[in-house]
Protein backbone atom coordinates (compact mmCIF):
# COMPACT_ATOMS: atom_id res chain seq x y z
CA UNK A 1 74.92 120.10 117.57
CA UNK A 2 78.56 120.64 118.91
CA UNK A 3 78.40 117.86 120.65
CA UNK A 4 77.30 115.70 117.97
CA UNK A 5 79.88 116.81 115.61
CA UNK A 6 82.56 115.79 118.75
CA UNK A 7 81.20 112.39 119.04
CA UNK A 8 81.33 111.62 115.58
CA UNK A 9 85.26 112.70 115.25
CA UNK A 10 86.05 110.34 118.45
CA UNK A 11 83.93 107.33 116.53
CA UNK A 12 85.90 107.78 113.28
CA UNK A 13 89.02 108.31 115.35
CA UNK A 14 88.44 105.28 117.09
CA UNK A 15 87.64 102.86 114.27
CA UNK A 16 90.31 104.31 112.01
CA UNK A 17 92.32 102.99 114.79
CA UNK A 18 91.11 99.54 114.85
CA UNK A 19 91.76 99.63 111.21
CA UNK A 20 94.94 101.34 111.06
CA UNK A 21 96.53 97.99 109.09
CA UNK A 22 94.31 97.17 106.26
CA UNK A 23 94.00 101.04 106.00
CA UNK A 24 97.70 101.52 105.89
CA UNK A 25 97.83 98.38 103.54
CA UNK A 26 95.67 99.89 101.26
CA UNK A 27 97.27 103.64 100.98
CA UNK A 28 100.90 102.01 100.80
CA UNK A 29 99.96 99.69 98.56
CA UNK A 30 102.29 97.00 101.00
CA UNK A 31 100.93 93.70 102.23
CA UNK A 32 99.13 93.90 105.76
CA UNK A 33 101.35 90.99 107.34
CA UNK A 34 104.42 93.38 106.22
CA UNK A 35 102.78 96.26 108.17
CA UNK A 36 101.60 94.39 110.83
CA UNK A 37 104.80 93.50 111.47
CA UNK A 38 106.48 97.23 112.11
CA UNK A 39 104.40 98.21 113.79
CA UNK A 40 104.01 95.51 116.03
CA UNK A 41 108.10 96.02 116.32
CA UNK A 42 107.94 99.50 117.62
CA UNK A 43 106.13 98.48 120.54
């Protein structure tokens, strides 16, 4: 059951990830070209 619990954190981890910009867009309220953009500038 451990183990399950695990792999489900590392799956929401990961798509969180993947959708860190239209998340981010929606939380701050900000466009997702405007967010794309920093952090496409810290790299």
């Amino acid at each position: 059951m451990f183990w399950i619990i695990v792999l489900a954190i590392v799956v929401v981890g990961f798509v969180a990830w993947k959708m860190r910009v239209p998340i981010l867009a929606k939380i701050l309220g900000q466009d997702e070209s405007r967010i794309n953009r920093q952090l496409n500038r810290r790299k």
